[in-house]
PDB file of N, CA and C in Angstrom:
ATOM      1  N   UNK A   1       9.060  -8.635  25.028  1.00  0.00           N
ATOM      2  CA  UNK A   1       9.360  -7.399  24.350  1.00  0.00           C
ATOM      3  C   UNK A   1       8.615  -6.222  24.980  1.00  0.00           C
ATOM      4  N   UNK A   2       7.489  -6.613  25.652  1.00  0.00           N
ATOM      5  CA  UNK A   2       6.761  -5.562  26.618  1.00  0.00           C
ATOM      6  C   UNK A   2       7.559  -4.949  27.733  1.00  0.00           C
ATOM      7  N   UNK A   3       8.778  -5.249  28.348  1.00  0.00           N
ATOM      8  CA  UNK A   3       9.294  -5.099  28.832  1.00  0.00           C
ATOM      9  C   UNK A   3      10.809  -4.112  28.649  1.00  0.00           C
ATOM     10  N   UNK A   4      11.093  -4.834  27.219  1.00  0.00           N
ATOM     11  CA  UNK A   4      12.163  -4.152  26.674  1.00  0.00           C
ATOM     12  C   UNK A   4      12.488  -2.407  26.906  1.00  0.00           C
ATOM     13  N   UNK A   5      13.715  -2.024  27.533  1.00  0.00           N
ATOM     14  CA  UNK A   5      13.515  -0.672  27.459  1.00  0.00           C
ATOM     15  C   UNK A   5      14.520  -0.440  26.319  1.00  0.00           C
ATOM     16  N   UNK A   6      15.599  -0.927  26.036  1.00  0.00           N
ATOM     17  CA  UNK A   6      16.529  -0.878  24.944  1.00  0.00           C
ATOM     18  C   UNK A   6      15.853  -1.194  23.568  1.00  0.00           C
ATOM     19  N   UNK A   7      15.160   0.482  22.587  1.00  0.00           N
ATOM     20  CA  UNK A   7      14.808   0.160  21.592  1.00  0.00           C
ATOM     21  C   UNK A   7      15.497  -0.537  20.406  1.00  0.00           C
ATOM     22  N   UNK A   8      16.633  -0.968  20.199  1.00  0.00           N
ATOM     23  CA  UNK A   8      17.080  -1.842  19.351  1.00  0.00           C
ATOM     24  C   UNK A   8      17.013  -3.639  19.746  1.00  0.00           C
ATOM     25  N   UNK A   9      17.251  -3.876  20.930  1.00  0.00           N
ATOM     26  CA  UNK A   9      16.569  -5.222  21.277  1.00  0.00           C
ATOM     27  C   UNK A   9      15.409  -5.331  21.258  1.00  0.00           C
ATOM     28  N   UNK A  10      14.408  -4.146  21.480  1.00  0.00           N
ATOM     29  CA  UNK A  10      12.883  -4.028  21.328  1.00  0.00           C
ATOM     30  C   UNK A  10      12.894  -4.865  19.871  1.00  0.00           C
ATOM     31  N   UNK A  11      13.361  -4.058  19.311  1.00  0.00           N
ATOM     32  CA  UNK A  11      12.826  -3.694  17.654  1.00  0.00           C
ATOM     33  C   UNK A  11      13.350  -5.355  16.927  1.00  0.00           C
ATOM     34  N   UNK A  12      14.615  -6.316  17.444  1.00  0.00           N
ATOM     35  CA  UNK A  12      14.629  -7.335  17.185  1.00  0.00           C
ATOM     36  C   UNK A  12      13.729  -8.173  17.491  1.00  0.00           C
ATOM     37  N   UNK A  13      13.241  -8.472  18.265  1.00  0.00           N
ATOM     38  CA  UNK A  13      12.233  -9.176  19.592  1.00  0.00           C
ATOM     39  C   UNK A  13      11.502  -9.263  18.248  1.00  0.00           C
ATOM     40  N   UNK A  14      10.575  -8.256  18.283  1.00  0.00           N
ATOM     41  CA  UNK A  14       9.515  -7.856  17.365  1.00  0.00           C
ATOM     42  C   UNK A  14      10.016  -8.581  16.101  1.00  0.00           C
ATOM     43  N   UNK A  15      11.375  -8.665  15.396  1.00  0.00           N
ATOM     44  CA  UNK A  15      11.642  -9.043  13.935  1.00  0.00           C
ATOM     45  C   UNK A  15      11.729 -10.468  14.481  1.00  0.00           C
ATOM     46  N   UNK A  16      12.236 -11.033  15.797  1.00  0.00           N
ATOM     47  CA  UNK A  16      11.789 -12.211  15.405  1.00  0.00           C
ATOM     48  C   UNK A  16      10.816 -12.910  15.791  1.00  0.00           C
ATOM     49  N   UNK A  17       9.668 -12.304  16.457  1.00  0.00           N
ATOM     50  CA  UNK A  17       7.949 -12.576  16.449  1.00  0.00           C
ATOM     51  C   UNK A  17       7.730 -12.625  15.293  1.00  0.00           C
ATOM     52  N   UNK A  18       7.959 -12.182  14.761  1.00  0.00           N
ATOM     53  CA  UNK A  18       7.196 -11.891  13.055  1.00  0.00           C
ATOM     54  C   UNK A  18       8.048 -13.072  11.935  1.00  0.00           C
ATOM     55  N   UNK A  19       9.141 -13.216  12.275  1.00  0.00           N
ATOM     56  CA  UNK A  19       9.826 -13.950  11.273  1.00  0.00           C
ATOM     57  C   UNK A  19       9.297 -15.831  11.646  1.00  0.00           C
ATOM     58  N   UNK A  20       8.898 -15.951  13.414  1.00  0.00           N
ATOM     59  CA  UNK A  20       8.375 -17.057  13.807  1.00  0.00           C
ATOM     60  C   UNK A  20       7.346 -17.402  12.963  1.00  0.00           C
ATOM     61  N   UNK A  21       6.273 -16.673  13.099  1.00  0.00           N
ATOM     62  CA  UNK A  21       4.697 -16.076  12.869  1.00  0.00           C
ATOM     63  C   UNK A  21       4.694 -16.631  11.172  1.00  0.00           C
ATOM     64  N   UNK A  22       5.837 -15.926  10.491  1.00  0.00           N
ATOM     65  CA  UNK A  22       5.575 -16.242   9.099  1.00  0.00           C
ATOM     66  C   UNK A  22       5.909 -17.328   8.449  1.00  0.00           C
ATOM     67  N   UNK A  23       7.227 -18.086   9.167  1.00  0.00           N
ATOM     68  CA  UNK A  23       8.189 -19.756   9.099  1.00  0.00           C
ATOM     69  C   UNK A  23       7.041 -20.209   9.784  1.00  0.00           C
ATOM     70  N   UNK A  24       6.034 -20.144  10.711  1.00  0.00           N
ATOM     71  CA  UNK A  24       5.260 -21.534  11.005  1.00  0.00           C
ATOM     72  C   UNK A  24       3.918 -21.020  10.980  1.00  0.00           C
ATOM     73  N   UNK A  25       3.420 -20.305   9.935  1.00  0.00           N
ATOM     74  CA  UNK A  25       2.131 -20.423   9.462  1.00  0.00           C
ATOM     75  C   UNK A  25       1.199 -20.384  10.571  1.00  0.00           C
ATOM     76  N   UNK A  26       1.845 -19.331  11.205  1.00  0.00           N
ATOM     77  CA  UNK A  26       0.667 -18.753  12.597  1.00  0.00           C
ATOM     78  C   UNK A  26      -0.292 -18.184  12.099  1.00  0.00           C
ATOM     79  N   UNK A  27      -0.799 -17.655  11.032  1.00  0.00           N
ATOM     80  CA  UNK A  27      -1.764 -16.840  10.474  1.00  0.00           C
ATOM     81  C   UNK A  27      -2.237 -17.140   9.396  1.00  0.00           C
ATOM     82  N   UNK A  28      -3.202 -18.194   9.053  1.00  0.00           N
ATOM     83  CA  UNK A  28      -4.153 -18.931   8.004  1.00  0.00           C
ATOM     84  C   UNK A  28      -5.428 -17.856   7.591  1.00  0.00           C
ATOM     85  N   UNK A  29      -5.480 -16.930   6.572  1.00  0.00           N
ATOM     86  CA  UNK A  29      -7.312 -16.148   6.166  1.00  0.00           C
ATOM     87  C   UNK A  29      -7.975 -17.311   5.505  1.00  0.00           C
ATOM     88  N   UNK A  30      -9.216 -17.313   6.573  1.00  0.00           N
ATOM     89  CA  UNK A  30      -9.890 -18.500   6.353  1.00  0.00           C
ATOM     90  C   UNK A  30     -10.876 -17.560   6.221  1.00  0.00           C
ATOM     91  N   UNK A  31     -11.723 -16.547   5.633  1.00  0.00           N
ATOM     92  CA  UNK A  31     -12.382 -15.966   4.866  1.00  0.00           C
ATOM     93  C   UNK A  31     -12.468 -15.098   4.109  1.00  0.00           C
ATOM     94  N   UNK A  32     -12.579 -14.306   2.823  1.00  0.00           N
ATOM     95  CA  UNK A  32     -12.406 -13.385   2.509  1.00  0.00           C
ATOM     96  C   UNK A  32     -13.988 -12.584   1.781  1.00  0.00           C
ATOM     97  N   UNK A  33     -14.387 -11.416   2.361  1.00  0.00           N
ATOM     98  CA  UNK A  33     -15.476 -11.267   1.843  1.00  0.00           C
ATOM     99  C   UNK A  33     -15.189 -10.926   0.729  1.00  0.00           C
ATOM    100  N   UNK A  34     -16.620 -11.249  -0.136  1.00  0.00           N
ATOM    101  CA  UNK A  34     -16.908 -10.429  -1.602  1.00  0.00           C
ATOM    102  C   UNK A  34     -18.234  -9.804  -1.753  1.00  0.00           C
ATOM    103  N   UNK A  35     -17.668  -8.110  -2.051  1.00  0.00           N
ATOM    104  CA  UNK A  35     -18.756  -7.229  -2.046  1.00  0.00           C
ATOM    105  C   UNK A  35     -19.241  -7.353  -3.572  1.00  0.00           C
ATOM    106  N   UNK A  36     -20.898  -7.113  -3.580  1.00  0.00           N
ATOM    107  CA  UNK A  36     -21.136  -7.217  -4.410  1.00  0.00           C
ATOM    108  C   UNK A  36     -22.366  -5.450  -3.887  1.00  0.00           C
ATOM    109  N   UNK A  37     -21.940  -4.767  -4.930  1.00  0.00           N
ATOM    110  CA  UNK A  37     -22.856  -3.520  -4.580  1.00  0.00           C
ATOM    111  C   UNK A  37     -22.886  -3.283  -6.090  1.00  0.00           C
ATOM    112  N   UNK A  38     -24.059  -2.792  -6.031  1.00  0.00           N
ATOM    113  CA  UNK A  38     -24.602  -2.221  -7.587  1.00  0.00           C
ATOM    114  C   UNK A  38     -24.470  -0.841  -7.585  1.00  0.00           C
ATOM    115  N   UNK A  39     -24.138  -0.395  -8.993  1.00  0.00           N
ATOM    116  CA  UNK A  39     -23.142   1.454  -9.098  1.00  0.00           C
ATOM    117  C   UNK A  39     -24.192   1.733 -10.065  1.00  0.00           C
ATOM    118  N   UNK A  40     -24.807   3.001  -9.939  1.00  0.00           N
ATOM    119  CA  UNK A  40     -25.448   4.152 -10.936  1.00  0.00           C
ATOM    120  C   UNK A  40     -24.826   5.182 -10.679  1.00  0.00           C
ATOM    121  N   UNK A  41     -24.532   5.962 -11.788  1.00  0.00           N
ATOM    122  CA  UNK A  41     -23.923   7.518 -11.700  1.00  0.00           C
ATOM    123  C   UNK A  41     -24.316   8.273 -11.221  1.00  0.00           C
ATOM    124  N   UNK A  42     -25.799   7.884 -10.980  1.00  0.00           N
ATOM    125  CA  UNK A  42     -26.728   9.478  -9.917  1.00  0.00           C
ATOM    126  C   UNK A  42     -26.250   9.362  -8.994  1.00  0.00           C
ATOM    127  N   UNK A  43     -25.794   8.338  -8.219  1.00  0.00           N
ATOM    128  CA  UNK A  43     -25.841   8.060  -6.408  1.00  0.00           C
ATOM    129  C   UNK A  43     -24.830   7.931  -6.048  1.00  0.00           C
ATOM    130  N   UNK A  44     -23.808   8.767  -5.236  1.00  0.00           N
ATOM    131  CA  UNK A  44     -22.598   8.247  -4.372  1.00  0.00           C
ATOM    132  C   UNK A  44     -22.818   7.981  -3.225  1.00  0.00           C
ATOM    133  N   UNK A  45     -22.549   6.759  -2.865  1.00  0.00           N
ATOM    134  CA  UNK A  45     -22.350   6.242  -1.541  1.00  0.00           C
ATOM    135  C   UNK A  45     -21.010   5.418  -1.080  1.00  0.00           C
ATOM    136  N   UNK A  46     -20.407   6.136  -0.480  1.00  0.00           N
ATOM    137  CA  UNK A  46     -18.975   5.579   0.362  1.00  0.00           C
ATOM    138  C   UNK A  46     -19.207   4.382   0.190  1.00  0.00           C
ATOM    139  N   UNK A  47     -17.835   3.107   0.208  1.00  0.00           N
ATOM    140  CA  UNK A  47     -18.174   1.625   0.290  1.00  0.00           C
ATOM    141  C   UNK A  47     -17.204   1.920   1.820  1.00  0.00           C
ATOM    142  N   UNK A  48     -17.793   1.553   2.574  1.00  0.00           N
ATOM    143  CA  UNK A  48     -16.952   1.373   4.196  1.00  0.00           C
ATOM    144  C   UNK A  48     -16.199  -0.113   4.116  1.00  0.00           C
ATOM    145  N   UNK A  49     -15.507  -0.440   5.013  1.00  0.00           N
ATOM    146  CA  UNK A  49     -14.292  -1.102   5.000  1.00  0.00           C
ATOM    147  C   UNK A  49     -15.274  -2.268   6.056  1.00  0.00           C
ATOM    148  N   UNK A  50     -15.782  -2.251   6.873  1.00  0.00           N
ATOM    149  CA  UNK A  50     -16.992  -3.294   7.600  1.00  0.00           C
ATOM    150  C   UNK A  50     -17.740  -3.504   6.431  1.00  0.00           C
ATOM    151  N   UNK A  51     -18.261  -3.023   5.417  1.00  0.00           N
ATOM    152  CA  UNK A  51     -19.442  -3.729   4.364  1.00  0.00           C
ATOM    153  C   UNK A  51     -20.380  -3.424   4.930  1.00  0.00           C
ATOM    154  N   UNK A  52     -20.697  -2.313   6.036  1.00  0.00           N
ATOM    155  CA  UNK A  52     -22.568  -1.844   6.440  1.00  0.00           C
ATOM    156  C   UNK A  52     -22.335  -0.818   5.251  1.00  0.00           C
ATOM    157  N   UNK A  53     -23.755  -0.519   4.742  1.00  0.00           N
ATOM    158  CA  UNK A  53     -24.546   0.416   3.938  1.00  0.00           C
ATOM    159  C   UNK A  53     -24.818   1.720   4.808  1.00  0.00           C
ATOM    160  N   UNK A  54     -24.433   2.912   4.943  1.00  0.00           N
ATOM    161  CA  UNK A  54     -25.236   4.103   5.924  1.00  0.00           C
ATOM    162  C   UNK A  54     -25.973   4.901   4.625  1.00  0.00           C
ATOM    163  N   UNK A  55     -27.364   4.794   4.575  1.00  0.00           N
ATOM    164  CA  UNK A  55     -27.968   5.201   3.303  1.00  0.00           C
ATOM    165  C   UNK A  55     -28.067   7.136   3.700  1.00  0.00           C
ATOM    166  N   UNK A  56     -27.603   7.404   4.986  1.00  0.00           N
ATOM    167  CA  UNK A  56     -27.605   8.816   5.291  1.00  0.00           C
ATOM    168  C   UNK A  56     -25.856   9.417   4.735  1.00  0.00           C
ATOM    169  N   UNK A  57     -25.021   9.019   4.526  1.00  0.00           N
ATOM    170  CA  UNK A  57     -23.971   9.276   3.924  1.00  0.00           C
ATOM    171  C   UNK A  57     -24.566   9.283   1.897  1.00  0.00           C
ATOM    172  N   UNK A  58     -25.247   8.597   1.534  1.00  0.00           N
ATOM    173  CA  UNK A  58     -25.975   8.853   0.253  1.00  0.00           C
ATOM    174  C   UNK A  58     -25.990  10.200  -0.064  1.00  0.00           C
ATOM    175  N   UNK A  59     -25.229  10.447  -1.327  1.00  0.00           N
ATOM    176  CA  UNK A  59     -25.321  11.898  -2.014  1.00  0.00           C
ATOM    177  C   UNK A  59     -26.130  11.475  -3.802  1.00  0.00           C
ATOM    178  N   UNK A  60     -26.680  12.810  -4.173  1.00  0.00           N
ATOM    179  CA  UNK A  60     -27.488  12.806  -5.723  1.00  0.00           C
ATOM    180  C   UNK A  60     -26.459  13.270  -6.080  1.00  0.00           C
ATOM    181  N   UNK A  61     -25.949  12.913  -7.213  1.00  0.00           N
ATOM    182  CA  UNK A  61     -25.073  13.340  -8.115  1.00  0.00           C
ATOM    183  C   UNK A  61     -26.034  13.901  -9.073  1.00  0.00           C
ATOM    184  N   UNK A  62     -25.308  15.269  -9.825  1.00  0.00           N
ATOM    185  CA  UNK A  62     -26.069  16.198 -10.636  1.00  0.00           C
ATOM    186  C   UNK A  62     -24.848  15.775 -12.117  1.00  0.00           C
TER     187      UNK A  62
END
C-alpha cells in the first residue's frame, strides 16, 4: 500500500490490513496502567497521558 498511487485502492489495502489485524487477533493489550493520584482543591496539576508528575506545571488554586 506504500506504493499505491491510486487513492481508492490505497484506501482498500488499508481496509483490508485492518479487517486482517482484527479477524486474527494481531493486537492483544497485555497491560493497562492504573493511575492512582491523590486530588485537593488547592492544587492543579495536569494528569499527562505518560503518567510522569512535572511538579513545575503545579498551580495554587485560590
Amino acid at each position: 500500500m506504500l506504493v499505491e498511487t491510486d487513492t481508492a485502492k490505497r484506501n482498500q489495502l488499508i481496509k483490508q490490513a485492518y479487517e486482517i489485524s482484527i479477524k486474527d487477533w494481531a493486537y492483544i493489550p497485555l497491560h493497562q496502567q492504573a493511575l492512582a493520584w491523590g486530588v485537593s482543591k488547592k492544587v492543579n496539576l495536569p494528569q499527562r497521558a505518560d503518567n510522569l508528575v512535572m511538579f513545575h506545571w503545579a498551580t495554587k488554586q485560590e
